[in-house]
Protein backbone atom coordinates (compact mmCIF):
# COMPACT_ATOMS: atom_id res chain seq x y z
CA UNK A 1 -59.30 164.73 144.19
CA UNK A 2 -56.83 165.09 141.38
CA UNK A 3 -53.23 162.66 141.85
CA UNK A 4 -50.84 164.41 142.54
CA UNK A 5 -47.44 163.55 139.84
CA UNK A 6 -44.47 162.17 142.37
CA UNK A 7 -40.63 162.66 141.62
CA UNK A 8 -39.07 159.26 141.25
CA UNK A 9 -36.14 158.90 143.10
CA UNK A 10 -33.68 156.01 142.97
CA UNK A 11 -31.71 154.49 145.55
CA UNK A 12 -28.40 151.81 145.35
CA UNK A 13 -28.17 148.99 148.05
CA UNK A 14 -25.60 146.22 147.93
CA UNK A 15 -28.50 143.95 146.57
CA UNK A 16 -29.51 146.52 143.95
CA UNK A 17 -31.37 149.69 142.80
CA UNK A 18 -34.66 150.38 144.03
CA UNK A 19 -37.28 153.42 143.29
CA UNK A 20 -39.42 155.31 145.03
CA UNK A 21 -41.91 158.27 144.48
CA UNK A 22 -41.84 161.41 146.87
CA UNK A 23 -44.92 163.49 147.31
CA UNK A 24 -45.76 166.60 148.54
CA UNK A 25 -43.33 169.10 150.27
CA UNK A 26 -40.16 168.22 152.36
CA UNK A 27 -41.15 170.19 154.95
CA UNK A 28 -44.34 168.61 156.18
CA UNK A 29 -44.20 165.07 158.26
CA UNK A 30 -42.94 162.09 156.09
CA UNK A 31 -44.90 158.98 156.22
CA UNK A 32 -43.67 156.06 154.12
CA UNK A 33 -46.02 153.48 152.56
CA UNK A 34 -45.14 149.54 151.87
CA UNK A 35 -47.40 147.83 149.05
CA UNK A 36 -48.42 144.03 149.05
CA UNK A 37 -46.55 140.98 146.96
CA UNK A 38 -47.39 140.85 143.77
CA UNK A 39 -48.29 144.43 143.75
CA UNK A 40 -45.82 147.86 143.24
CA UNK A 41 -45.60 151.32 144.49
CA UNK A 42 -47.87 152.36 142.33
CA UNK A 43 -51.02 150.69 143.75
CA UNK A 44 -50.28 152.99 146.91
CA UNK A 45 -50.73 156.48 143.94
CA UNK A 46 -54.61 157.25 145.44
CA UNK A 47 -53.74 157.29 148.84
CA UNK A 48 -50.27 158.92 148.52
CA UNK A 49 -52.25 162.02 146.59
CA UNK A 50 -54.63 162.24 149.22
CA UNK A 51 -51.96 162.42 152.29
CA UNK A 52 -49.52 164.02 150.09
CA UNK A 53 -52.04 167.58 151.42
CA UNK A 54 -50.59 167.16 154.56
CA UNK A 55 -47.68 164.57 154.80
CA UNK A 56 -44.13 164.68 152.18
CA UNK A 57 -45.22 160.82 151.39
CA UNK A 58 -42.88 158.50 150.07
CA UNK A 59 -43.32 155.09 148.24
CA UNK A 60 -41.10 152.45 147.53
CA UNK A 61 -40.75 149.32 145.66
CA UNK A 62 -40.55 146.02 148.23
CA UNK A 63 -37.45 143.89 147.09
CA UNK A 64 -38.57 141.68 144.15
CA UNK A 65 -41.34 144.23 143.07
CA UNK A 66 -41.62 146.78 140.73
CA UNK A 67 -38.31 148.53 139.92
CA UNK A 68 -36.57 146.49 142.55
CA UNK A 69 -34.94 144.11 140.89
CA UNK A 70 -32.99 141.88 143.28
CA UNK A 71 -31.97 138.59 141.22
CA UNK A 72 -32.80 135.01 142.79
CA UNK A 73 -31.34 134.97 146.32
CA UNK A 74 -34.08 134.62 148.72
CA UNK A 75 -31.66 136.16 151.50
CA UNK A 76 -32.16 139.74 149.25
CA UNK A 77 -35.53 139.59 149.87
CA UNK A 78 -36.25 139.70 154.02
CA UNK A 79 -38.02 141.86 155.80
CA UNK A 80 -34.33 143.02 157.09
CA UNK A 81 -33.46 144.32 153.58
CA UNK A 82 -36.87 145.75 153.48
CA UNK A 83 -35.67 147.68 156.74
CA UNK A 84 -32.59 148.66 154.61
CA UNK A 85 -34.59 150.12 152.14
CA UNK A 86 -36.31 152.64 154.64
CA UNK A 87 -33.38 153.42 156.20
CA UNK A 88 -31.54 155.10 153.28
CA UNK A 89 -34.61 156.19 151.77
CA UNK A 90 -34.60 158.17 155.09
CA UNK A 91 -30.89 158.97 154.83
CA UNK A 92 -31.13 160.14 151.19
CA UNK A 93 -34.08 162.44 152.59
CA UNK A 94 -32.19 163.52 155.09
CA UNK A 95 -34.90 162.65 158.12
CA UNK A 96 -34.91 160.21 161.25
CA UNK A 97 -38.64 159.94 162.37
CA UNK A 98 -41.52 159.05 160.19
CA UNK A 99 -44.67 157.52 159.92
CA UNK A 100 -45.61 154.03 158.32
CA UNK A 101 -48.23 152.80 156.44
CA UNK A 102 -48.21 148.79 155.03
CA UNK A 103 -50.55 146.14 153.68
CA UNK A 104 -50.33 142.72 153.81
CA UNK A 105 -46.28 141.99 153.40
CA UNK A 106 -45.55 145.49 153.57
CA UNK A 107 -47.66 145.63 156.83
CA UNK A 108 -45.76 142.92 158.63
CA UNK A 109 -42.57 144.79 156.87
CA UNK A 110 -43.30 147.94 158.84
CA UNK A 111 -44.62 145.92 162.04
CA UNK A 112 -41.13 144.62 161.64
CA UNK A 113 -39.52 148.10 161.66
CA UNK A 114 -41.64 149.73 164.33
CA UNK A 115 -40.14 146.59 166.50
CA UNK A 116 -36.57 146.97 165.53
CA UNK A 117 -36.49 150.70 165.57
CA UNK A 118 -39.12 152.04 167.97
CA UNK A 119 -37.39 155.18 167.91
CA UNK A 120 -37.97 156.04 164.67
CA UNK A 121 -41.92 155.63 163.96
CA UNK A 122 -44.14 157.59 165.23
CA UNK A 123 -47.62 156.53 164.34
CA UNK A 124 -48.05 152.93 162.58
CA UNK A 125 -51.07 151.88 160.23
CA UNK A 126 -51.13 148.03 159.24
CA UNK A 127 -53.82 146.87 157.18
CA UNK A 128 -54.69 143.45 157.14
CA UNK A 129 -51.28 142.72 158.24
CA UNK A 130 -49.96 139.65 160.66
CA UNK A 131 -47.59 139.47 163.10
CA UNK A 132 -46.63 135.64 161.80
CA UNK A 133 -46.97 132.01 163.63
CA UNK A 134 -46.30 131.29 167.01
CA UNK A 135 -46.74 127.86 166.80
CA UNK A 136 -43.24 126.50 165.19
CA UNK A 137 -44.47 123.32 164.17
CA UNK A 138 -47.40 125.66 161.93
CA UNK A 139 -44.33 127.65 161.15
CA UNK A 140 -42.48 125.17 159.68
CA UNK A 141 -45.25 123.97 157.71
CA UNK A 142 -45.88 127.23 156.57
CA UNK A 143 -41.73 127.07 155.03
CA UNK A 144 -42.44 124.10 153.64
CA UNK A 145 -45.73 125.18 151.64
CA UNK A 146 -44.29 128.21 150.81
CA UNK A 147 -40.87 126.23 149.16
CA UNK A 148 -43.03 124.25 147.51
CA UNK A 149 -44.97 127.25 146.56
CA UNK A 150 -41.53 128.87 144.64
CA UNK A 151 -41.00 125.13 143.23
CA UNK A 152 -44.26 125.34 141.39
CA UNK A 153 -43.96 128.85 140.13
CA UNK A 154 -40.60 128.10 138.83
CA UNK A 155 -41.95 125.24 136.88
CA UNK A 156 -45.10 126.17 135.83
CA UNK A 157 -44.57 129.89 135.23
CA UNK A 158 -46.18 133.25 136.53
CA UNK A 159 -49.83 132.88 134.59
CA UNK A 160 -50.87 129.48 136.79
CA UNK A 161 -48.97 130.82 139.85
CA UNK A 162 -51.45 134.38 140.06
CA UNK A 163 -54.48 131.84 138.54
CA UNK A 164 -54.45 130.26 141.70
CA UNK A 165 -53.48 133.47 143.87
CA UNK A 166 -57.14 135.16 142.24
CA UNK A 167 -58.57 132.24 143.22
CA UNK A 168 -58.18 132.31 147.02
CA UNK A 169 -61.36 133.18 148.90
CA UNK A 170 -59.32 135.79 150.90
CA UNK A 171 -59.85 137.80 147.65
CA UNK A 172 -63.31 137.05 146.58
CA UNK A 173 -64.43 140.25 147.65
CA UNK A 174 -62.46 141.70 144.54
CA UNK A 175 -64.72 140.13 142.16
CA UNK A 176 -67.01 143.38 142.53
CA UNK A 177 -64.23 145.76 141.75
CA UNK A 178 -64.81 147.42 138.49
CA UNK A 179 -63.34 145.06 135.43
CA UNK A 180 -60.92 148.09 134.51
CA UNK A 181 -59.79 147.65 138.48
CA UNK A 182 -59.20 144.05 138.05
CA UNK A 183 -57.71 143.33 134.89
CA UNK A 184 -55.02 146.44 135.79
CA UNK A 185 -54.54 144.52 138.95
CA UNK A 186 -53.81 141.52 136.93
CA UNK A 187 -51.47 142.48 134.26
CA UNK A 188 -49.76 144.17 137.66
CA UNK A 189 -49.29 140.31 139.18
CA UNK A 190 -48.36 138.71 135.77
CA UNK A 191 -45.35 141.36 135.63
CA UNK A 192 -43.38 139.98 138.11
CA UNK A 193 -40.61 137.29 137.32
CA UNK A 194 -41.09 133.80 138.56
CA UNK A 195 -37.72 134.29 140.05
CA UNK A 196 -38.90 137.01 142.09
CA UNK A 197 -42.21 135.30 143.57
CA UNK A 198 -39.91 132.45 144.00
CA UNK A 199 -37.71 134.62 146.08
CA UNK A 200 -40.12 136.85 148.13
CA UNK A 201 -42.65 133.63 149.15
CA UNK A 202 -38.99 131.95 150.77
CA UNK A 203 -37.38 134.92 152.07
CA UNK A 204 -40.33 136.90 152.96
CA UNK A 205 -43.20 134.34 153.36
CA UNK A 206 -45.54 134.58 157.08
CA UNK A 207 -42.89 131.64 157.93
CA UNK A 208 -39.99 132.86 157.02
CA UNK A 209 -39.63 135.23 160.29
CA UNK A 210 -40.18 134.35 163.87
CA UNK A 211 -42.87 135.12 165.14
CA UNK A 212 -44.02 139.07 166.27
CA UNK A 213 -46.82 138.37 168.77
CA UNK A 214 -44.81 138.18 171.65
CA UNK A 215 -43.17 141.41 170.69
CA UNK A 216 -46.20 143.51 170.34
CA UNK A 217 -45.97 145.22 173.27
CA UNK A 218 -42.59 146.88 172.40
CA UNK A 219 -44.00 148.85 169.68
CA UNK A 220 -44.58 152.03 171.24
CA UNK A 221 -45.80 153.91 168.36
CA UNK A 222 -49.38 155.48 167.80
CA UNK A 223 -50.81 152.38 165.75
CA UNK A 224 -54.40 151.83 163.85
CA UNK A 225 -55.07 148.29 162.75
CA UNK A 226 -57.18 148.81 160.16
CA UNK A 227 -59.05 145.22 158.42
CA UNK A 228 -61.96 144.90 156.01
CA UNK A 229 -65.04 143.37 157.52
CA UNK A 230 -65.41 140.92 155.22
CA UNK A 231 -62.38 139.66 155.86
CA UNK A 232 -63.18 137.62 159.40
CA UNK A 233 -59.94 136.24 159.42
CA UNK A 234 -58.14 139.66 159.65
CA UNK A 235 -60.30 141.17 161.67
CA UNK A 236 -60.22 138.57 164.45
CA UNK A 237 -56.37 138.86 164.04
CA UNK A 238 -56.28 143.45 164.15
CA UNK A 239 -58.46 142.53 167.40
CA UNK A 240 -55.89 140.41 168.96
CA UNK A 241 -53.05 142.49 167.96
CA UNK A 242 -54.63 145.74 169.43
CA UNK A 243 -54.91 143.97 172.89
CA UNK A 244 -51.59 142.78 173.27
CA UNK A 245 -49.87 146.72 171.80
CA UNK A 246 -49.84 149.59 174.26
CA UNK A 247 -50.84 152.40 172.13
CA UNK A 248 -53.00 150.79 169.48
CA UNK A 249 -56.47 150.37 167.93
CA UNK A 250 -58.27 148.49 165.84
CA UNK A 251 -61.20 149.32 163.51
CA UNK A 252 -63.33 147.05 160.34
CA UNK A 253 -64.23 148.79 157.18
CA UNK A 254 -67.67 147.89 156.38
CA UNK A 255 -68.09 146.47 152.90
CA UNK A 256 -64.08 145.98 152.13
CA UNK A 257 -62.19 142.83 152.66
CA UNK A 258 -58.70 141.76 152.75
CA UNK A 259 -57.33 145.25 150.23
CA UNK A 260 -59.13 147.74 151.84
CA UNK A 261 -57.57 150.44 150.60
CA UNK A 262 -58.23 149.44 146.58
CA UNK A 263 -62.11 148.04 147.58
CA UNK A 264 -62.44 151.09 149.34
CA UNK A 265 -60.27 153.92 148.63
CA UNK A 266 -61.75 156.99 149.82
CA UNK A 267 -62.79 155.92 153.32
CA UNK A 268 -59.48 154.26 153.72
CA UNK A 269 -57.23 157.32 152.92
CA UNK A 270 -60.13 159.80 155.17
CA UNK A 271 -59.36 156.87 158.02
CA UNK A 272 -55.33 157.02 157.26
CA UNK A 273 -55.63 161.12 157.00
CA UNK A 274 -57.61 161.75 159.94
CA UNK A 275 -55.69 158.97 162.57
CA UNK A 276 -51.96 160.22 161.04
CA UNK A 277 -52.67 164.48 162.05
CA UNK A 278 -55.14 163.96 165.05
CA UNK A 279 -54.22 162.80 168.34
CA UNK A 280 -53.20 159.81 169.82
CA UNK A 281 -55.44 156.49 170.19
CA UNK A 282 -56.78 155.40 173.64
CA UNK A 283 -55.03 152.28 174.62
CA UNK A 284 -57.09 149.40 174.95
CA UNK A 285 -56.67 146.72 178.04
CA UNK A 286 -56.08 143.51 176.96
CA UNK A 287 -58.68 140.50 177.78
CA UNK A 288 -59.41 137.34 177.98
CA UNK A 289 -61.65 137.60 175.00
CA UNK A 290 -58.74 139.12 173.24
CA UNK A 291 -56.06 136.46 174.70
CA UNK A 292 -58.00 133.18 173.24
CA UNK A 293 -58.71 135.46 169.75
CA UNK A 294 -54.88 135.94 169.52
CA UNK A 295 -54.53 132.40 170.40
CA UNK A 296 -57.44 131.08 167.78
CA UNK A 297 -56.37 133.93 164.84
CA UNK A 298 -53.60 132.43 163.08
CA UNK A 299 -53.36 132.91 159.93
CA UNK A 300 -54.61 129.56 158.15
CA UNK A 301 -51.99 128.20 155.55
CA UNK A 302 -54.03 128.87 152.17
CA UNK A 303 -54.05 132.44 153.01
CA UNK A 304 -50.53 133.27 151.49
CA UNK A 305 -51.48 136.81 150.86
CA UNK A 306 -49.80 137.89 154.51
């Protein structure tokens, strides 16, 4: 399928500009996507095209990222401001309800919104996303490695920072990715400003923010959980999380880990496609099973990808 060119639209906030690319026409359903740190709106361009048949899709930089430029101020990059970003996005297009589609950080960004507004989004697709920590001792550690974290990109710069990111075995699946894939990818990382990492990993870091679980089950939208396979850790989470929401399910990709989406774009955007114009999920019940997974799920502290 050929991409599909986007207009680039800009936005002003009190913390800065921001951009965004609108697909497809205004008078189909909007769904919004939210990219991962490190990454831009432009690592969301295969699926956009794809839903862009169907769906006006639009695609913003996360604060920090991209064209989003928000200085050093760790309180400009939340996953509040993040909710300020939809929200005139969706005043500048002049609707109320959407859709919502995020990975990783942009995942627990638009967990975050389906929460706080439950009246706007409809149907909700996280991939490989956490609700956060509900232990507060193992959320306070979390801070604490993630300060330490900034400290150390700050110091040593943005090339040793993403060494060590590439490095984490919650990517290792990536190492199969076409070189062309990876080295893009890369360059993608070592384009952000060490004030910026510094910034998101404080203000928008898994610790940062209280923790969702217990507030699951007042997200009333439609919502697919979608993890890779490989990615145990994940997966075990998307299980727990589908128990304890109302309307939600959960499903693995075989042969994808923790990016689904760039490991395995076509089935990802058929999955996203298909679950965003067909009918609502069957709630599942929640068990016991599903209780001591949410329990034993947590994301572990070396995974700072959520």
């Amino acid at each position: 399928m050929n991409e599909i060119r986007p207009d680039r639209r800009r936005i002003i906030l009190r913390h800065g500009a921001v951009e965004y690319d609108a697909y497809g026409s205004a008078n189909t359903p909007t769904v919004l996507l939210l990219h991962g740190f490190l990454a831009d709106r432009t690592t969301w361009t295969a699926t956009a095209s794809r839903l862009a048949q169907s769906h006006r899709v639009l695609v913003p930089d996360l604060p920090g990222h991209g064209s989003a430029k928000f200085g050093s101020a760790s309180e400009s990059h939340t996953l509040d401001v993040v909710a300020e970003v939809i929200d005139t996005i969706l005043a500048r297009e002049q609707t109320r309800a959407l859709d919502l589609i995020g990975y990783a950080t942009g995942g627990r960004a638009a967990l975050y919104y389906a929460a706080t507004r439950a009246d706007r989004v409809q149907r909700l697709i996280l991939e490989s996303a956490s609700p956060g920590l509900r232990d507060e001792s193992e959320r306070q550690d979390r801070v604490a490695s993630d300060r330490a974290l900034a400290a150390r990109v700050l110091h040593h710069g943005v090339e040793s920072f993403v060494d060590d990111w590439e490095a984490m075995a919650l990517f290792a699946t990536q190492s199969r990715l076409p070189l062309e894939v990876t080295s893009a990818q890369r360059q993608l990382r070592l384009s952000n400003s060490p004030h910026s990492i510094a910034a998101g990993l404080v203000g928008m870091g898994l610790g940062a923010h209280p923790s969702m679980w217990e507030r699951l089950d007042s997200v009333r939208a439609r919502t697919l959980l979608v993890s890779g396979a490989l990615d145990e850790q994940y997966t075990d989470i998307a299980s727990a999380m589908s128990s304890a929401m109302p309307n939600a399910i959960s499903i693995a990709v075989p042969n994808a880990g923790h990016n689904v989406h760039q490991e395995q774009p076509e089935i990802f955007s058929a999955v996203a496609e298909r679950f965003l114009t067909r009918a609502a999920p069957v709630a599942q019940e929640p068990t016991a099973s599903a209780a001591q997974k949410a329990a034993a799920a947590q994301p572990r502290v070396e995974s700072h990808a959520a």
